[in-house]
N, C-alpha and C. Protein backbone atom coordinates (compact mmCIF):
# COMPACT_ATOMS: atom_id res chain seq x y z
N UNK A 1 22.11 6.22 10.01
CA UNK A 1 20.79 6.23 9.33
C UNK A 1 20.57 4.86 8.70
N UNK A 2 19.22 4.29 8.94
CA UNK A 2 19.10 2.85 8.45
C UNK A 2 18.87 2.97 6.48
N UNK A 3 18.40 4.35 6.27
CA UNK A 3 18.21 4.34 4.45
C UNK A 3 19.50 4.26 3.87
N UNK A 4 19.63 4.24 2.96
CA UNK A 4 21.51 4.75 1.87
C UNK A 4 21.30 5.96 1.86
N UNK A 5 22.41 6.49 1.45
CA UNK A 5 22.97 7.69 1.30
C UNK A 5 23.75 7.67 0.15
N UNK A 6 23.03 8.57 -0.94
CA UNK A 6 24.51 8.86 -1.99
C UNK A 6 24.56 10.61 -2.09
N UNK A 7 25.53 10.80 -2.21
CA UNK A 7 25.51 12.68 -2.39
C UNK A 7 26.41 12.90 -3.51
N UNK A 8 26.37 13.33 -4.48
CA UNK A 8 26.99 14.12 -6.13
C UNK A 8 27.14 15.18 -5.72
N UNK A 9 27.86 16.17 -6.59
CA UNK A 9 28.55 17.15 -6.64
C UNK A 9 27.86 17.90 -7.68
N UNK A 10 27.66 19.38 -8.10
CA UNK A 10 26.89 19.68 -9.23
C UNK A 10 26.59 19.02 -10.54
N UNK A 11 28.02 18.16 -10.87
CA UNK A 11 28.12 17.53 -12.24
C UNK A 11 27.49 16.47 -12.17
N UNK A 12 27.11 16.13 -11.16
CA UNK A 12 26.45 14.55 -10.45
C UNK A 12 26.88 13.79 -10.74
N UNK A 13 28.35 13.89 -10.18
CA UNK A 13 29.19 12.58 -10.08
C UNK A 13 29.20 12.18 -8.61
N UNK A 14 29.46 11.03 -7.90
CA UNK A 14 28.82 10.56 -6.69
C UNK A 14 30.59 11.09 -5.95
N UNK A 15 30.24 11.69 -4.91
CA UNK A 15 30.82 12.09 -3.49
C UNK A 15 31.40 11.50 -2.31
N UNK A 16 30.16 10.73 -2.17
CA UNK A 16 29.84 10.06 -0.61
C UNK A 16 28.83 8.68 -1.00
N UNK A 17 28.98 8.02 -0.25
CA UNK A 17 27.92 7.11 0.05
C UNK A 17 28.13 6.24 1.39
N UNK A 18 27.08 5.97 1.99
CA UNK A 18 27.25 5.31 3.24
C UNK A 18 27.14 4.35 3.28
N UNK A 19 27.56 3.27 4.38
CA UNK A 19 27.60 1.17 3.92
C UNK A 19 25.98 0.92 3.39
N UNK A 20 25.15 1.16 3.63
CA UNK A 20 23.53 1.02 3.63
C UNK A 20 23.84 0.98 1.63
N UNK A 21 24.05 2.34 1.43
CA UNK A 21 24.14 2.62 -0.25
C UNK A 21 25.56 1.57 -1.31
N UNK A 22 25.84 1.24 -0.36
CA UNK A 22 27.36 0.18 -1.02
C UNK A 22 26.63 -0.94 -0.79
N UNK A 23 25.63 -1.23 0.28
CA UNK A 23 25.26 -3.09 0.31
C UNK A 23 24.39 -3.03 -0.82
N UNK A 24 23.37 -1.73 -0.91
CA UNK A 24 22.43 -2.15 -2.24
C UNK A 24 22.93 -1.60 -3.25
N UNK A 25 23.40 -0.95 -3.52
CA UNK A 25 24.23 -1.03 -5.00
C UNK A 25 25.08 -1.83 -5.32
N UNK A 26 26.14 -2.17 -4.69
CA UNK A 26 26.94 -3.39 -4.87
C UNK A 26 28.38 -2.76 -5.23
N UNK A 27 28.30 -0.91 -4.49
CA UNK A 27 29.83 -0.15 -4.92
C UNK A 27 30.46 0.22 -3.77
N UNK A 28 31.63 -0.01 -4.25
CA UNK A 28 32.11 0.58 -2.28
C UNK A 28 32.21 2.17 -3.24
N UNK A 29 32.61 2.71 -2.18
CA UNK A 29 32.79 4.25 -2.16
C UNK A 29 34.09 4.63 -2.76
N UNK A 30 34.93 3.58 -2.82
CA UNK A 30 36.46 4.07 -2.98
C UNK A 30 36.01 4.29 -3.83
N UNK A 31 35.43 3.30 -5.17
CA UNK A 31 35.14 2.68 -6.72
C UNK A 31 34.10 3.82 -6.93
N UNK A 32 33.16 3.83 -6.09
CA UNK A 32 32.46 4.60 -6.64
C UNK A 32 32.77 6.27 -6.82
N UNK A 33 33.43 6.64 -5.94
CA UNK A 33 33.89 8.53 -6.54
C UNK A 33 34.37 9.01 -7.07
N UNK A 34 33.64 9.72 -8.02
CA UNK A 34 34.10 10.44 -8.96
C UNK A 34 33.09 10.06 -10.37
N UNK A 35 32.61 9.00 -10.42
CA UNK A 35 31.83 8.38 -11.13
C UNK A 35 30.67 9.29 -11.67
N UNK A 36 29.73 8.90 -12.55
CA UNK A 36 28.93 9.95 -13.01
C UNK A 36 27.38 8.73 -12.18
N UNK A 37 26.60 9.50 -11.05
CA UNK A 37 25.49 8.56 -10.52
C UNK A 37 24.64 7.62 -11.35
N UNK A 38 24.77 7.94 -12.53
CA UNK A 38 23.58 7.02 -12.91
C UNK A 38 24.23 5.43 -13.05
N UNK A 39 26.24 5.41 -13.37
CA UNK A 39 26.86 4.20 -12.98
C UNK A 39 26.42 3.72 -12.13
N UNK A 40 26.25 4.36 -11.10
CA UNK A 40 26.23 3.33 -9.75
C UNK A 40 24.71 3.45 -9.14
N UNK A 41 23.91 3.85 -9.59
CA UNK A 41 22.65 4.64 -8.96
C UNK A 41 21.50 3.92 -10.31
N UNK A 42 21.83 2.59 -10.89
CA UNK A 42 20.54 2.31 -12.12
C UNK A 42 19.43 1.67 -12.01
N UNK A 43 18.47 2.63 -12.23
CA UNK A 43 17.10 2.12 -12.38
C UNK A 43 16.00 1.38 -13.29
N UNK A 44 15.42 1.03 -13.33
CA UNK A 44 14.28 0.99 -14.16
C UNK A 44 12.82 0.50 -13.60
N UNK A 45 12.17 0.26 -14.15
CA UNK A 45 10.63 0.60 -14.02
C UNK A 45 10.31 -1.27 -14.23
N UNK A 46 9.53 -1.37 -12.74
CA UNK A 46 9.39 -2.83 -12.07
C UNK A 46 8.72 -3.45 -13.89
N UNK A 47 7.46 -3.27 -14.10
CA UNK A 47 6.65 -3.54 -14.98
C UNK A 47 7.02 -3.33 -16.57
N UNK A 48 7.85 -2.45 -17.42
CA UNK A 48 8.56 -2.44 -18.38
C UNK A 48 9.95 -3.11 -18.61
N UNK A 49 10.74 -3.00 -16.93
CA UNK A 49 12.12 -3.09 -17.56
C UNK A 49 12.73 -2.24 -18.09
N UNK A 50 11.87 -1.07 -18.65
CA UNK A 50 13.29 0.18 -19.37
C UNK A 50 13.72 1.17 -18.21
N UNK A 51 15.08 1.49 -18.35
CA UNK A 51 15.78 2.31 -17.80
C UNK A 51 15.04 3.90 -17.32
N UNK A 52 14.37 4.01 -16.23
CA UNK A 52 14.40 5.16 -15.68
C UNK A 52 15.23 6.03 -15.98
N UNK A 53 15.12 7.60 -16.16
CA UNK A 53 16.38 8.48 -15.64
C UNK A 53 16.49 8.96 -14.29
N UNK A 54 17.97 8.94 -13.86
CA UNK A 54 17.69 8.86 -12.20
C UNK A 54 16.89 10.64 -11.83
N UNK A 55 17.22 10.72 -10.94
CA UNK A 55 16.08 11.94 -10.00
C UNK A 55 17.15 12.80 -9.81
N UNK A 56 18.35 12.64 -9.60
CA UNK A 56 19.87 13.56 -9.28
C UNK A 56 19.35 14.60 -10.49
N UNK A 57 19.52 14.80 -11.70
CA UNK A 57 19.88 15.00 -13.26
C UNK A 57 18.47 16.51 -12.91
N UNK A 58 17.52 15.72 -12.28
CA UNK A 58 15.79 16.40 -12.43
C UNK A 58 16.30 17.41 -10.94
N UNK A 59 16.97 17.65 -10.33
CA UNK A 59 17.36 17.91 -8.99
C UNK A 59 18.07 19.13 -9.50
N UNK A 60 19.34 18.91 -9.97
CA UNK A 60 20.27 19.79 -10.75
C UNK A 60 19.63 20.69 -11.56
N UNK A 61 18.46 20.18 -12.17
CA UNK A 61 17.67 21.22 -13.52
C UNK A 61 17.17 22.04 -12.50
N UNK A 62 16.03 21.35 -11.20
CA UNK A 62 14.77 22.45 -11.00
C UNK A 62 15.55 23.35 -9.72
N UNK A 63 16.45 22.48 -9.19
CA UNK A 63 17.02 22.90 -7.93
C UNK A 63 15.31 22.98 -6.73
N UNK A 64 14.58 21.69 -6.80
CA UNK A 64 13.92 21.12 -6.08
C UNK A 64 13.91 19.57 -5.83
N UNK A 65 13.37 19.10 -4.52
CA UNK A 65 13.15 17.89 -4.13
C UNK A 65 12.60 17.24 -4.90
N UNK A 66 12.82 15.24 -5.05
CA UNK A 66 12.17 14.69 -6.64
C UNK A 66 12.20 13.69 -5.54
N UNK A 67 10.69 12.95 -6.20
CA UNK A 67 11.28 11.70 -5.24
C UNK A 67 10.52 10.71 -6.84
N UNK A 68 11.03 9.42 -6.64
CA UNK A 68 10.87 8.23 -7.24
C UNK A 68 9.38 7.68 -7.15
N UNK A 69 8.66 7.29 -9.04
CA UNK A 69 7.44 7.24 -9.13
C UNK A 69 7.71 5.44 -8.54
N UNK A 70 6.04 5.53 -8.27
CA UNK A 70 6.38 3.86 -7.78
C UNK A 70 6.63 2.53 -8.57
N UNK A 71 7.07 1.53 -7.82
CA UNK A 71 7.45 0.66 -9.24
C UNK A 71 9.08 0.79 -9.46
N UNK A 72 9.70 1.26 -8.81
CA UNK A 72 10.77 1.46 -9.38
C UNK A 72 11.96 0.22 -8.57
N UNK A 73 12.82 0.27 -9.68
CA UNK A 73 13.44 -1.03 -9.33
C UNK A 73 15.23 -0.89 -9.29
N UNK A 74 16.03 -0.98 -8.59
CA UNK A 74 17.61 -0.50 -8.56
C UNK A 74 18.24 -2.09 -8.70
N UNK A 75 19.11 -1.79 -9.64
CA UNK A 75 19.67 -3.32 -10.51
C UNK A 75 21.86 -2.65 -9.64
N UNK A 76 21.58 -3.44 -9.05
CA UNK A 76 23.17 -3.78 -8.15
C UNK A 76 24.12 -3.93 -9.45
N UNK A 77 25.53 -3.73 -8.95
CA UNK A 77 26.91 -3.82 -9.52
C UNK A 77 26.63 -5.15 -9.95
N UNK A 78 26.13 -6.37 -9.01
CA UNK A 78 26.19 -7.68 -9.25
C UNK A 78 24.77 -8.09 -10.30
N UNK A 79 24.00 -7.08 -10.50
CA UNK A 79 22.50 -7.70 -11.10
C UNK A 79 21.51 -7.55 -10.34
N UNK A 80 22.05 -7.81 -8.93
CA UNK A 80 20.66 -8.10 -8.13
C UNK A 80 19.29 -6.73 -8.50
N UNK A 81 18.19 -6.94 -8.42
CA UNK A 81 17.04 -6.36 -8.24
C UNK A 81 16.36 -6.40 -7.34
N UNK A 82 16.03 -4.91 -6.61
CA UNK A 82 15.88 -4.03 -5.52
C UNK A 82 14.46 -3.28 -5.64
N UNK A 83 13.14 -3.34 -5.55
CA UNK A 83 12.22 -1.97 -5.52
C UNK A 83 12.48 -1.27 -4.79
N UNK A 84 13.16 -0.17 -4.77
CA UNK A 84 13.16 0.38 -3.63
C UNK A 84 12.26 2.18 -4.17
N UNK A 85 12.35 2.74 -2.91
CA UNK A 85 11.91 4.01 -2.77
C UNK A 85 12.64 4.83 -2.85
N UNK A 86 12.60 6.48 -2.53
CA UNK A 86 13.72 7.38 -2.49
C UNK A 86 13.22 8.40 -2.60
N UNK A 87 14.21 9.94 -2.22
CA UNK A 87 13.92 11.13 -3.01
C UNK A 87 15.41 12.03 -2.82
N UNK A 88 15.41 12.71 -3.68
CA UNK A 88 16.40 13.51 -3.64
C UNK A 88 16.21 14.90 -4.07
N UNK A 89 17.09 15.25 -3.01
CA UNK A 89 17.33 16.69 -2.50
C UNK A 89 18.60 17.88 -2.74
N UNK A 90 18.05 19.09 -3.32
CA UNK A 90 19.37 19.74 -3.81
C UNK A 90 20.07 20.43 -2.36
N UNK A 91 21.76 20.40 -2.82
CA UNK A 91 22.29 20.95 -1.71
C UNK A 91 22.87 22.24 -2.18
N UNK A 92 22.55 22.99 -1.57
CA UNK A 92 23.21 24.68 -1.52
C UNK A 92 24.59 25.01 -0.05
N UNK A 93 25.52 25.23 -0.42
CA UNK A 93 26.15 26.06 0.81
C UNK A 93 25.70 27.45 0.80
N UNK A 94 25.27 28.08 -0.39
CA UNK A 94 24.82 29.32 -0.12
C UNK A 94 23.40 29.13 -0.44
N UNK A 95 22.61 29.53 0.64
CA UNK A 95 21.22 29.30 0.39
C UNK A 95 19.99 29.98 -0.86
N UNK A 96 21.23 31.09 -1.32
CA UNK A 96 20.84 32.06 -2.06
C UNK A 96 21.27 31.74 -3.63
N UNK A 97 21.91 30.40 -3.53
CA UNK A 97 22.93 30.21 -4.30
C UNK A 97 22.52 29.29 -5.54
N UNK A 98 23.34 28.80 -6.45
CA UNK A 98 23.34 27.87 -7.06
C UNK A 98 23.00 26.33 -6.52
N UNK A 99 22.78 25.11 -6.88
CA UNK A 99 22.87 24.21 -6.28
C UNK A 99 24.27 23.89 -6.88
N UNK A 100 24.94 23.21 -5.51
CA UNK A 100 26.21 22.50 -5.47
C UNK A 100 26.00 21.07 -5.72
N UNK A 101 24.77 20.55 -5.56
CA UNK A 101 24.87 19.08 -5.44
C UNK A 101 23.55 18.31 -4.94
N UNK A 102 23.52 17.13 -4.51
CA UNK A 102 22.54 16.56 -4.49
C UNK A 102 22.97 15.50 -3.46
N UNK A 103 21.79 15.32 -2.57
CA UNK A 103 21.70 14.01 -1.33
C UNK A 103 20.48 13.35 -2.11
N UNK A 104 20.79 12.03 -2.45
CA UNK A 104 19.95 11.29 -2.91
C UNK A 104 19.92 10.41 -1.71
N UNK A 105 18.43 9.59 -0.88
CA UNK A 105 18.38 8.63 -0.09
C UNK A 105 17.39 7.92 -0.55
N UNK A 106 17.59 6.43 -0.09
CA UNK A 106 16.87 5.52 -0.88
C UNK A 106 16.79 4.11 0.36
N UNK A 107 15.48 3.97 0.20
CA UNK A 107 15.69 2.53 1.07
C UNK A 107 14.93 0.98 0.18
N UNK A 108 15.33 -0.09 0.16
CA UNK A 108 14.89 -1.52 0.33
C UNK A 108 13.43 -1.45 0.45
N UNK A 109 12.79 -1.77 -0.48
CA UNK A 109 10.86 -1.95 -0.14
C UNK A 109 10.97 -3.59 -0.55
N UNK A 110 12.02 -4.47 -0.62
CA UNK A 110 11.89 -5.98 -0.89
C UNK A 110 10.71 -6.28 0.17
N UNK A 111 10.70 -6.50 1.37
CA UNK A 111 10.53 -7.10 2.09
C UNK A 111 9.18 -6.38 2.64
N UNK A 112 8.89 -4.77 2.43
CA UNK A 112 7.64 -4.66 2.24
C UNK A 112 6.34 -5.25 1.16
N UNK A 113 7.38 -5.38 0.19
CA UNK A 113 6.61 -5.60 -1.40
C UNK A 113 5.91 -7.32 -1.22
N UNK A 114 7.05 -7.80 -0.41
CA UNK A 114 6.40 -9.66 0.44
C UNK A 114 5.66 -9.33 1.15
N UNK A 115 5.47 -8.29 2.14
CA UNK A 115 4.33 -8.22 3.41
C UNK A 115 3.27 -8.11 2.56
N UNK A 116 3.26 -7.00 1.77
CA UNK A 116 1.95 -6.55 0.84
C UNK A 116 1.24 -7.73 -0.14
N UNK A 117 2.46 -8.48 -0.83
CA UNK A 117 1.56 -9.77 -1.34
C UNK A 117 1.38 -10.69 -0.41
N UNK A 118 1.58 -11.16 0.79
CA UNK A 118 1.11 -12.06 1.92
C UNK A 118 0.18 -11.81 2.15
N UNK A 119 -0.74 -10.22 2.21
CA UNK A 119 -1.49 -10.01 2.88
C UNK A 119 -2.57 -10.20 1.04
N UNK A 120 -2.18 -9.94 -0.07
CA UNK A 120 -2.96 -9.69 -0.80
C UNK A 120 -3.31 -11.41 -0.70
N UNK A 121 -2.32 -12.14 -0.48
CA UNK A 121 -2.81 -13.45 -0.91
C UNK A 121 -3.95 -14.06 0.69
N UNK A 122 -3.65 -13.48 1.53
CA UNK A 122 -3.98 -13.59 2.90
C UNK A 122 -5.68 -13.15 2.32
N UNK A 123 -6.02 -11.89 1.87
CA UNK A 123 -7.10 -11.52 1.66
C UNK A 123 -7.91 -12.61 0.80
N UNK A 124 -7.29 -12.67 -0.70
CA UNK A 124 -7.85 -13.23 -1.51
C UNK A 124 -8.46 -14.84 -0.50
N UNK A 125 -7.69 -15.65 0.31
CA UNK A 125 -8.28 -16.79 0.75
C UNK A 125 -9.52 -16.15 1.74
N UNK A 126 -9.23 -15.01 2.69
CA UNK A 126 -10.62 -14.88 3.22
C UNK A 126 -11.35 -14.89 2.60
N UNK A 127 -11.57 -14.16 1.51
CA UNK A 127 -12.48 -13.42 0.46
C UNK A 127 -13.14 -14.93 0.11
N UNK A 128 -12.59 -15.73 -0.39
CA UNK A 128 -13.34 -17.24 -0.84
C UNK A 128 -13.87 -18.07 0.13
N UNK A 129 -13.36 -17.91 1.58
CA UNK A 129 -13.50 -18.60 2.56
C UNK A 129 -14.95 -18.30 3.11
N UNK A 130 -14.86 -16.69 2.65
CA UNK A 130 -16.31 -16.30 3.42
C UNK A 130 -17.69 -16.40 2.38
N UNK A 131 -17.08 -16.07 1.41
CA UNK A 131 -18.05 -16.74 0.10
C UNK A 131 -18.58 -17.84 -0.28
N UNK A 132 -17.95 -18.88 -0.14
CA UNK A 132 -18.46 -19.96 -0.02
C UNK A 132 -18.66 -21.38 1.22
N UNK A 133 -18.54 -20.29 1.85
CA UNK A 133 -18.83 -20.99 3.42
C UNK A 133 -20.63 -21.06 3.50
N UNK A 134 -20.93 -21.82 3.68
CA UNK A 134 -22.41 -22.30 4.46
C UNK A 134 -22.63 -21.56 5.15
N UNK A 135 -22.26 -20.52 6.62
CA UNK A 135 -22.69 -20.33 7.44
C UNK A 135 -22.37 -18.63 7.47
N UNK A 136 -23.81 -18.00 7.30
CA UNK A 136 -24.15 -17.08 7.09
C UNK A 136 -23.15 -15.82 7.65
N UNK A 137 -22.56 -14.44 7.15
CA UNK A 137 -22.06 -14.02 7.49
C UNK A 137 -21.68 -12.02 6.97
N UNK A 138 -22.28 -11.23 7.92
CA UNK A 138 -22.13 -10.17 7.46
C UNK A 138 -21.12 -9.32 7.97
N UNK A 139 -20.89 -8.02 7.54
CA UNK A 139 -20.04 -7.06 7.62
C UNK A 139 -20.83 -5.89 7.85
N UNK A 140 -20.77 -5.27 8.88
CA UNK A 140 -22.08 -4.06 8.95
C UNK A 140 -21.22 -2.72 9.11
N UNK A 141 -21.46 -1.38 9.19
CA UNK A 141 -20.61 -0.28 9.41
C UNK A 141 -21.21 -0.04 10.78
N UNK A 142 -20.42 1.13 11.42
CA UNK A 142 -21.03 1.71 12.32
C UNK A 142 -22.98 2.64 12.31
N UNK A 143 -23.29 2.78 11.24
CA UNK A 143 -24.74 2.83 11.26
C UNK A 143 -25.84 1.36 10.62
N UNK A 144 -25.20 0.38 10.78
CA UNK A 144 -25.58 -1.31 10.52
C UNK A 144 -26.03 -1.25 9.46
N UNK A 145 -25.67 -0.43 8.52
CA UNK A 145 -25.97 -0.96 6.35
C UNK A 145 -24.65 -1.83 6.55
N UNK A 146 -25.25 -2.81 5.69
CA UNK A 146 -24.50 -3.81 5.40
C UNK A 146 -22.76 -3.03 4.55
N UNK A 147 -21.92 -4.01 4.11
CA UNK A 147 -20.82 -3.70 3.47
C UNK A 147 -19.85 -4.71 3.47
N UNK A 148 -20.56 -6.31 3.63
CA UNK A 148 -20.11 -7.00 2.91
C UNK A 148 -21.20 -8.28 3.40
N UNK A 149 -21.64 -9.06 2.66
CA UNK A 149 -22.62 -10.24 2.73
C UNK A 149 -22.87 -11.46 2.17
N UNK A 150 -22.23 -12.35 2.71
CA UNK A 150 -21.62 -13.54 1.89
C UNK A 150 -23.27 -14.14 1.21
N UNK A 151 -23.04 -15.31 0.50
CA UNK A 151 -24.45 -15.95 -0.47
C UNK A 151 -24.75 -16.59 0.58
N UNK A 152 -24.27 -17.32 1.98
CA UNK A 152 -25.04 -17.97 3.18
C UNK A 152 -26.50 -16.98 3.34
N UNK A 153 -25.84 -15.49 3.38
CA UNK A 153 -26.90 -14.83 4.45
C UNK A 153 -28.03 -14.56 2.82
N UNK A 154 -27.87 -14.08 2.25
CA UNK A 154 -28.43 -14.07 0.94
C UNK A 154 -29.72 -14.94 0.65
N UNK A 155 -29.32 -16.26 0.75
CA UNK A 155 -29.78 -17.46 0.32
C UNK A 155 -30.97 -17.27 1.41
N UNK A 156 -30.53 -17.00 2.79
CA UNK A 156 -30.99 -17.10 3.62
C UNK A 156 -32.58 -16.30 4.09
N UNK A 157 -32.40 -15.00 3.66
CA UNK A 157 -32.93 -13.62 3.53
C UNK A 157 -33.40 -13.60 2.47
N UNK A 158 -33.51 -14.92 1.07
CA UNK A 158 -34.32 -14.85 -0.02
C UNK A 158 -34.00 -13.34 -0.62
N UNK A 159 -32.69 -12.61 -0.51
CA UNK A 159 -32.17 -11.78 -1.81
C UNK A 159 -31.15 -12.05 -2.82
N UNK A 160 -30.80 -11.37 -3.65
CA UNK A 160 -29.82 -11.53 -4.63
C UNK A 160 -28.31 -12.09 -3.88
N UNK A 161 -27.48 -12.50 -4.69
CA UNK A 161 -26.47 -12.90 -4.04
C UNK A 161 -25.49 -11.31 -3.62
N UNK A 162 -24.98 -10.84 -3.09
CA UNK A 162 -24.11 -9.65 -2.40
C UNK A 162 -24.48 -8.47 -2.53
N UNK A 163 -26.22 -8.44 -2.30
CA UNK A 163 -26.92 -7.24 -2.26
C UNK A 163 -26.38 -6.75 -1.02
N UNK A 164 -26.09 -5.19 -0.63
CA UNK A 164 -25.56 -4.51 0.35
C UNK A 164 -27.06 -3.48 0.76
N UNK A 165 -27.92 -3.82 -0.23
CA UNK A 165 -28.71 -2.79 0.09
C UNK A 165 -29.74 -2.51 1.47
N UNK A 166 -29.42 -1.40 2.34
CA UNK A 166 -29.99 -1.57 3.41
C UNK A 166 -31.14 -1.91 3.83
N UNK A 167 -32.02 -0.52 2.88
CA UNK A 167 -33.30 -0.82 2.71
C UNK A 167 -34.26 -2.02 2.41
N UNK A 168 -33.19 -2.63 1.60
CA UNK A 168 -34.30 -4.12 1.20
C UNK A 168 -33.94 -5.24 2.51
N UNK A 169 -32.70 -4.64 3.34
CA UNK A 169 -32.71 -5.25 4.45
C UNK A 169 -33.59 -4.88 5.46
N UNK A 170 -33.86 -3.98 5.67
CA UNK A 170 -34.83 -3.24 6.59
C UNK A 170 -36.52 -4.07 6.61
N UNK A 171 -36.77 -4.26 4.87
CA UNK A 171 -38.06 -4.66 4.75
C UNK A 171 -38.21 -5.95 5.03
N UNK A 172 -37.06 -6.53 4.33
CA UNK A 172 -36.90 -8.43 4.95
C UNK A 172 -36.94 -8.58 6.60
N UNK A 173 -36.64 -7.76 7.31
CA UNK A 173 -36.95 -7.93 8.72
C UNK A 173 -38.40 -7.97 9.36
N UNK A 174 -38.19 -8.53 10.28
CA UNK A 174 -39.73 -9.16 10.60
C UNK A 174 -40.05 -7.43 11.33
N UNK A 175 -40.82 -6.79 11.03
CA UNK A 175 -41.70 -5.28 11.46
C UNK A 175 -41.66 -5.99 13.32
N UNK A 176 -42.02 -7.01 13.86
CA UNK A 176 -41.50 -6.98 15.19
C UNK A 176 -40.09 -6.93 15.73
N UNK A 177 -39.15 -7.26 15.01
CA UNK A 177 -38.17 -7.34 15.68
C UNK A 177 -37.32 -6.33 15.02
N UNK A 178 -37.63 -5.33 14.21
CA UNK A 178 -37.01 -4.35 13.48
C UNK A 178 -36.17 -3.52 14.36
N UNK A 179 -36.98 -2.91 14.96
CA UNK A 179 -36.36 -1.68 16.62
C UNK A 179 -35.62 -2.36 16.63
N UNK A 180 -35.72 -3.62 17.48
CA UNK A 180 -34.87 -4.42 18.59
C UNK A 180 -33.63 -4.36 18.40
N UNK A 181 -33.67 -5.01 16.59
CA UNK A 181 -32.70 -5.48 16.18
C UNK A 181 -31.46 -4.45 15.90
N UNK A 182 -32.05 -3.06 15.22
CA UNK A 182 -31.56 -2.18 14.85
C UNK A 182 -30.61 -1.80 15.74
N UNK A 183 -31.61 -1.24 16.99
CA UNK A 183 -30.59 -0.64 18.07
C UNK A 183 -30.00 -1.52 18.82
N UNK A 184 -30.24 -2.81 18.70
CA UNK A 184 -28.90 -3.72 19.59
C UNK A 184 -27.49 -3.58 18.65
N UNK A 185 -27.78 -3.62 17.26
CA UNK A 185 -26.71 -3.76 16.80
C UNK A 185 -25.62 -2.37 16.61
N UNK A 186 -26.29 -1.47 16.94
CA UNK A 186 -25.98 0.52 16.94
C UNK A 186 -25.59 -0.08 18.44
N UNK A 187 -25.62 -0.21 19.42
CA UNK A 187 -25.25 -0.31 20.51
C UNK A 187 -23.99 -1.12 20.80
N UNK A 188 -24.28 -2.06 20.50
CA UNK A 188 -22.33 -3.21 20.09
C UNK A 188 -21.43 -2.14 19.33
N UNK A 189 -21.78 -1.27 17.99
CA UNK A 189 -20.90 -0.28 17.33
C UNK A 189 -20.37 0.32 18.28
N UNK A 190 -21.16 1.05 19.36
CA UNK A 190 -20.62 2.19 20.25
C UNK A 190 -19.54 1.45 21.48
N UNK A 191 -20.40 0.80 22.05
CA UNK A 191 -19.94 0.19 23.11
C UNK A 191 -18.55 -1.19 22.89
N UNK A 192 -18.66 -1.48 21.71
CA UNK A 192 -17.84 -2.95 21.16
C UNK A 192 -18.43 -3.93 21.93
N UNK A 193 -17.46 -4.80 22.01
CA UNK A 193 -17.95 -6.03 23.05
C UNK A 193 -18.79 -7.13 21.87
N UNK A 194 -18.81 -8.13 22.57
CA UNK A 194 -19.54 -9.04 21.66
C UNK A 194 -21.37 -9.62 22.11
N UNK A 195 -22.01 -10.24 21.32
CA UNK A 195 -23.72 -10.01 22.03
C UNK A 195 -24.21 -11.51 20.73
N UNK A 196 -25.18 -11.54 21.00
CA UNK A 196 -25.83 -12.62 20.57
C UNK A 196 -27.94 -12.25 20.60
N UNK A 197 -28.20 -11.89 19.50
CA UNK A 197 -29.40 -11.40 19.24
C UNK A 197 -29.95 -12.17 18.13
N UNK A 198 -31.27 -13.17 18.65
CA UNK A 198 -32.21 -13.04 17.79
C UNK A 198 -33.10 -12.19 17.32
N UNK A 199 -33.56 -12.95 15.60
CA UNK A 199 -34.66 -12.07 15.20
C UNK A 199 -34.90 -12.54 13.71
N UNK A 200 -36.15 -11.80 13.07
CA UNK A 200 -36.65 -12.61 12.04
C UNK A 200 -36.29 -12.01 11.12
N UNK A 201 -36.37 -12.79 9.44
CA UNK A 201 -36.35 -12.16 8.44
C UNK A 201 -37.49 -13.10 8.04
N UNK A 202 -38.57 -12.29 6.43
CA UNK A 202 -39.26 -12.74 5.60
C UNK A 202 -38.96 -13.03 4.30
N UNK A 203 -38.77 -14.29 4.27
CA UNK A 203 -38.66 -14.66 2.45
C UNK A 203 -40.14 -14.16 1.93
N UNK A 204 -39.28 -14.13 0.31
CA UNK A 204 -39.92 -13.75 -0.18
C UNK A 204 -41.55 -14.66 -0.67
N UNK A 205 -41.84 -15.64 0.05
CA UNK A 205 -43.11 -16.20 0.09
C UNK A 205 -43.83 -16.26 1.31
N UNK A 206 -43.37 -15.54 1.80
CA UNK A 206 -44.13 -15.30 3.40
C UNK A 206 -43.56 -15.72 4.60
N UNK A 207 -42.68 -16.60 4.20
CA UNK A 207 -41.98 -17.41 5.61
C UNK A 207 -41.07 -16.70 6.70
């Protein structure tokens, strides 16, 4: 299994763990059994810093599945800091039974938590790129109301700067080329493909 693996015993002292749960904690298994989990298993909360209580402890009480609120952060034998994910699960040999114990699994979100700010920072430069670019530029849905409209097209169309509103788009269109325009652009939605359509808009002084 590519997640860790730790499994406790009712008292939730740790059992088992697999190499995955020894690289991010920083315990081998010999060291670690017998131990009480929260030694080898410590959390806390990305944005405070204070110590979580682990999910094993909440497992043992309800004798149900818990999984980890987000944000959460696993601090290694060595220090290192980990966001990772998880949930844990009570174990019964008798299904009717007491819980015996607990499979806690947990994986590494480092390297998601970089994809997610690449892309936030990835966004934020479109977001300015298309804003203050010169050359006019919209975002339409599949029924062509706008839903995103940089100050090019704005400026252009003599409205407010990131009005989305359809209707006042509808009226700024020249009454000849209204149809045309409408259903060419309902037609690219269905079909995709790319097209190239003129047509007019009226500022607001007649032009």
């Amino acid at each position: 299994i590519g997640d860790a693996v730790l499994v406790t015993d009712a008292a939730g002292r740790v059992t088992m763990m697999n190499p995955v749960a020894e690289a991010l904690t920083g315990w081998r298994e010999s060291e670690a059994t017998g131990r009480d989990i929260n030694d080898v298993f410590y959390i806390i909360n990305q944005d405070t810093q204070a110590p979580i209580a682990g999910p094993v402890a909440e497992v043992l009480c309800k004798g149900a599945i818990v999984g980890l609120a987000n944000h959460t952060v696993l601090i290694a034998k060595d220090g290192t800091a980990r966001p990772i994910a998880d949930s844990a699960a009570p174990i019964r040999y008798d299904p009717a039974g007491e819980v015996d114990g607990v499979v806690l699994v947990f994986r590494d979100q480092s390297e998601e938590y970089r994809m997610q700010a690449a892309l936030r920072d990835s966004q934020r430069l479109y977001a300015t790129l298309l804003s203050t670019s010169p050359v006019g530029t919209m975002q339409l849905n599949s029924a062509w109301h706008p839903v995103y409209v940089n100050n090019a097209v704005c400026q252009l169309a003599g409205l407010e700067a990131g009005t989305t509103d359809y209707e006042r788009w509808l009226e700024r269109m020249h009454p000849d080329d209204r149809e045309r325009a409408v259903s060419y652009a309902q037609g690219l939605s269905v079909d995709g493909g790319e097209g190239h359509l003129n047509y007019r808009y009226l500022l607001p002084d007649g032009r």
